[in-house]
Protein backbone atom coordinates (compact mmCIF):
# COMPACT_ATOMS: atom_id res chain seq x y z
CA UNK A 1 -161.34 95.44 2.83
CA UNK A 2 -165.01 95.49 3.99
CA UNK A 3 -165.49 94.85 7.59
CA UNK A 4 -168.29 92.16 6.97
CA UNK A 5 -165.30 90.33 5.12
CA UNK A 6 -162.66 90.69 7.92
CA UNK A 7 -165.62 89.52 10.35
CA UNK A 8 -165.96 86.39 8.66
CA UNK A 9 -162.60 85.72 8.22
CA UNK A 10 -161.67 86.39 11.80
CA UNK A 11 -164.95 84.04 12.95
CA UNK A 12 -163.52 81.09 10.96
CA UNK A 13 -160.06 81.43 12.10
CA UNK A 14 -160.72 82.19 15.51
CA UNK A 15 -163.31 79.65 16.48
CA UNK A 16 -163.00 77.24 14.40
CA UNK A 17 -158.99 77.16 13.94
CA UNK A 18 -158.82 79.18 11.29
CA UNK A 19 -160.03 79.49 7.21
CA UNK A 20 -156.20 77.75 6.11
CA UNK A 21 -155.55 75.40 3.50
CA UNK A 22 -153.11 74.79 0.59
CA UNK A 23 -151.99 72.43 -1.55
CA UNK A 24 -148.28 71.84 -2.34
CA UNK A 25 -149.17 70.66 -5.93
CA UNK A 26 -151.39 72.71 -7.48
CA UNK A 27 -151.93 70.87 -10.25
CA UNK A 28 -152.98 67.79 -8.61
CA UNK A 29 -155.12 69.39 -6.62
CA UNK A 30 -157.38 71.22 -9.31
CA UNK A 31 -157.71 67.92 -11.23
CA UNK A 32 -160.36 67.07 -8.33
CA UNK A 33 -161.94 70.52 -7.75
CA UNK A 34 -165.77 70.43 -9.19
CA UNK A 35 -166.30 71.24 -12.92
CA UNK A 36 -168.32 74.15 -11.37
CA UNK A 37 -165.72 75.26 -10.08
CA UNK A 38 -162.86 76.89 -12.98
CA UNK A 39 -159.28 78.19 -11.81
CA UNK A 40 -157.89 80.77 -14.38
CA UNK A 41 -153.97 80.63 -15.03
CA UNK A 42 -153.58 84.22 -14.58
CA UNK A 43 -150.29 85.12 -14.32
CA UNK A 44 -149.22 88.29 -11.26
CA UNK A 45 -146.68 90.75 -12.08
CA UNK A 46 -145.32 89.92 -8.45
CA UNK A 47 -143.23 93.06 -8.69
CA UNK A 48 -146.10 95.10 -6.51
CA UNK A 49 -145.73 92.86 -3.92
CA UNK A 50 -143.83 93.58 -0.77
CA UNK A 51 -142.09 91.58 1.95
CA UNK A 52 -143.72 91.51 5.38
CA UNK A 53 -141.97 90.29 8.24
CA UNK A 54 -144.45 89.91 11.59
CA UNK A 55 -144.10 92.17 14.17
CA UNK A 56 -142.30 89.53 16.76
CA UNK A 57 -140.20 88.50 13.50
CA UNK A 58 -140.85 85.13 13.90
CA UNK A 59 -141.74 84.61 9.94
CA UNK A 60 -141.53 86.49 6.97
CA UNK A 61 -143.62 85.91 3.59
CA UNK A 62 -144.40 88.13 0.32
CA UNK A 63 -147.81 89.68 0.05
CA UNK A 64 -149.59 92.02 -2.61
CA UNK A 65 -151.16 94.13 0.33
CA UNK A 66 -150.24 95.46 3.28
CA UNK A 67 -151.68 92.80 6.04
CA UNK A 68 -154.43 93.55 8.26
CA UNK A 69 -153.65 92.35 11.87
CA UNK A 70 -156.34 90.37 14.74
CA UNK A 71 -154.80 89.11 17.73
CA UNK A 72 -156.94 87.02 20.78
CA UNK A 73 -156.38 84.29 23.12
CA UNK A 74 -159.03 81.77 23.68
CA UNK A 75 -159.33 78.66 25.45
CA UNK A 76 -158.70 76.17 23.27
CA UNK A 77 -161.91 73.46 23.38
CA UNK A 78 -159.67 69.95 22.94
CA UNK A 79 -155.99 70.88 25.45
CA UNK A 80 -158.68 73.17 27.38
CA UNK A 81 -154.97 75.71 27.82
CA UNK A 82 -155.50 79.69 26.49
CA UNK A 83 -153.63 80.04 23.32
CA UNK A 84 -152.97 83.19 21.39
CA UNK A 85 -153.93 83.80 17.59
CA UNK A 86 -152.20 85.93 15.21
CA UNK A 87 -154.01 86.27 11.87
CA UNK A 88 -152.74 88.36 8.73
CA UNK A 89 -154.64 89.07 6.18
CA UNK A 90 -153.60 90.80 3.15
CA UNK A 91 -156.36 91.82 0.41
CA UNK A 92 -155.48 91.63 -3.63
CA UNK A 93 -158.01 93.03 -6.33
CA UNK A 94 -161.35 92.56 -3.67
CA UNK A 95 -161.70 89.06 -4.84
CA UNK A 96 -158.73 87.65 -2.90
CA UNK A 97 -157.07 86.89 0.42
CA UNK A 98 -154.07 85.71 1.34
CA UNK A 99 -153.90 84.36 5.48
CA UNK A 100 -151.44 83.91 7.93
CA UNK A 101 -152.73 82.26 10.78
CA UNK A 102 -150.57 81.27 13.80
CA UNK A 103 -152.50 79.66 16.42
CA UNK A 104 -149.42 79.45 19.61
CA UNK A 105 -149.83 77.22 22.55
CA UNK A 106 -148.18 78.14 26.24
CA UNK A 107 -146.07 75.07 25.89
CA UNK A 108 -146.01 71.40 23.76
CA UNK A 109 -148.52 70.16 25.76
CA UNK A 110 -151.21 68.39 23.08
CA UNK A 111 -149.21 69.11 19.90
CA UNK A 112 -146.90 66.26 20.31
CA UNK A 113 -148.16 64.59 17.48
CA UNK A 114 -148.07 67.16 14.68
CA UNK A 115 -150.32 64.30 12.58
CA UNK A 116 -153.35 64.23 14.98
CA UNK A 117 -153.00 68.26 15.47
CA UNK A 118 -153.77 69.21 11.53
CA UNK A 119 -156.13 66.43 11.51
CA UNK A 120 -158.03 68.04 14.49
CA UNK A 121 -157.74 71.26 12.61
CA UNK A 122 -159.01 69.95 9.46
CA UNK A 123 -161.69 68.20 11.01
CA UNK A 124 -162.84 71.51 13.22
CA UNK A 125 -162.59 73.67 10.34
CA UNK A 126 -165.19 71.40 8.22
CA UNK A 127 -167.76 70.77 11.06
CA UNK A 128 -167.77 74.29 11.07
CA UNK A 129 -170.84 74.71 8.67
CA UNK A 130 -173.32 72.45 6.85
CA UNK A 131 -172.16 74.15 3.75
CA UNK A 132 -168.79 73.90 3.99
CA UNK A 133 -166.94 70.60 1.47
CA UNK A 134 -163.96 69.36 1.27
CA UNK A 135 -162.59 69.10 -2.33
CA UNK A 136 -158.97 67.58 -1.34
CA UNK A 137 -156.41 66.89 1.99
CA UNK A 138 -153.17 65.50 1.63
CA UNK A 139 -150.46 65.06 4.80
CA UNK A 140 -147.42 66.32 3.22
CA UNK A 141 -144.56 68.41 4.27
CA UNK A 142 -143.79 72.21 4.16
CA UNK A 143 -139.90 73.27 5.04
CA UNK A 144 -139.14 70.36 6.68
CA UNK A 145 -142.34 70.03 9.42
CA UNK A 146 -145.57 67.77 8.59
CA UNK A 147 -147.60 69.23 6.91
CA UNK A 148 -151.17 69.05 5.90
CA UNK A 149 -152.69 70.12 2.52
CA UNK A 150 -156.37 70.96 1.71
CA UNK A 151 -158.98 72.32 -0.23
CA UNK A 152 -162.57 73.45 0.53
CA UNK A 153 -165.26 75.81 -0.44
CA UNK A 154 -168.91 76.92 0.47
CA UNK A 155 -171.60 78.52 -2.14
CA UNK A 156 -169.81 81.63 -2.47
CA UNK A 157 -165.67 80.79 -1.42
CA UNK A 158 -163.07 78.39 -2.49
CA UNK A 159 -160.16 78.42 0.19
CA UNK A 160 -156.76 76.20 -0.21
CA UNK A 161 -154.12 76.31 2.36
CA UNK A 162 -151.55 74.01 4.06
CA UNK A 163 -151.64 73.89 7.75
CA UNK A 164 -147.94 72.50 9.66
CA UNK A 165 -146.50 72.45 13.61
CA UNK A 166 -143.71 74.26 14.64
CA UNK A 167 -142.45 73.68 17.90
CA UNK A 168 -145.86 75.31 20.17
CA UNK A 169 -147.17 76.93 17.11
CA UNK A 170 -149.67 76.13 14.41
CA UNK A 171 -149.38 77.55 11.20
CA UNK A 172 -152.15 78.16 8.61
CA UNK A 173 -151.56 79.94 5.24
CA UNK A 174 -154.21 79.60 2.68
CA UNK A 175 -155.54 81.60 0.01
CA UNK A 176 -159.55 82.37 -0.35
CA UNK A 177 -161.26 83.53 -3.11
CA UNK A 178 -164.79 83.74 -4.27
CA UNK A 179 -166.07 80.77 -6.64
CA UNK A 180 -166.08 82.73 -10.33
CA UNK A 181 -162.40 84.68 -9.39
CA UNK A 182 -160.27 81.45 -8.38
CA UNK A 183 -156.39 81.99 -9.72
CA UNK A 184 -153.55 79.22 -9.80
CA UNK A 185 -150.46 81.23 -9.51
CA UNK A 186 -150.80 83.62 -6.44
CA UNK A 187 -150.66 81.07 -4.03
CA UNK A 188 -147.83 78.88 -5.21
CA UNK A 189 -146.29 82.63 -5.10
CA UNK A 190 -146.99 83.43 -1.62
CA UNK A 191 -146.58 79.89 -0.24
CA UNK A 192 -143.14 79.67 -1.49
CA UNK A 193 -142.40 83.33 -0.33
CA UNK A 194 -143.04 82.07 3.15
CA UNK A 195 -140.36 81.78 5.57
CA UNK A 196 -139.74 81.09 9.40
CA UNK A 197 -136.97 83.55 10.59
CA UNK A 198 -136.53 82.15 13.83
């Protein structure tokens, strides 16, 4: 993985909360996406890819690359408290990423309402960049904690993702790939592969 592409990655998660999106329905989801913009049903032999647990074993999830691994804490702008990230990323075919992003707080403090947390996220994440449109957001749930659901892209990416609380952390998986190389099945795949262990 090129280290411009890491770098950009790690610049959106970081400081703006994170590249993280998904959509629980796929389907649904593509019905609103651009007619610019075409997902292929290509279907993964998910036999090459392997389990990852995270180092602290707090979650594990199924990934077709070995993850690489950023850590920093940063004041966080809105609770003004440091918080730590954690962000995985795992590369398939140079067209593809799959994230992990856990964004943990020292204590509850300002995630109380799980609702007004992913909003804030969502809302960060698109003020971000001129360029950057949302294509679809949904509040759903993902094992059991609020969830929410969304889609976005910029002239080059398309990134999906669902964002949830769990006790002080914040989640983010999503899947980004660039506009011509957008699949359907590989993130239903690694979305459903994910689980907390703790």
């Amino acid at each position: 993985m090129s280290n411009v592409r890491i770098a950009w990655i790690s610049v959106i998660a970081v400081f703006v909360l994170g590249i993280v999106i998904l959509v629980m329905n796929a389907k649904d989801l593509y019905k609103g996406i651009p007619a610019e913009i075409n997902p292929k049903d290509v279907q993964s032999s998910y036999n090459e890819w392997h389990a990852f647990t995270s180092p602290d074993g707090e979650f594990k999830v199924m990934l077709p690359s070995t993850p690489q691994n950023a850590e920093e804490t940063l004041k966080d702008q809105r609770t003004g408290q440091m918080v730590r990230y954690d962000l995985y990323i795992s590369e398939k075919g140079g067209n593809a990423l799959f994230i992990i992003m856990r964004k943990t707080y020292p204590d509850k403090e300002g995630l109380e309402n799980s609702k007004i947390v992913l909003q804030n996220f969502l809302a960060d994440i698109l003020s971000s960049s001129e360029n950057t449109e949302l294509i679809a957001s949904n509040e759903d749930e993902f094992r059991g904690y609020d969830a929410l659901n969304f889609a976005f892209r910029n002239k080059q990416n398309y990134v999906e993702g669902t964002a949830f609380v769990v006790d002080r952390s914040m989640y983010a998986l999503s899947y980004s790939s660039d506009i011509e190389n957008i699949t359907t099945g590989d993130f239903q795949y690694f979305i459903d592969s994910f689980s907390l262990v703790k």
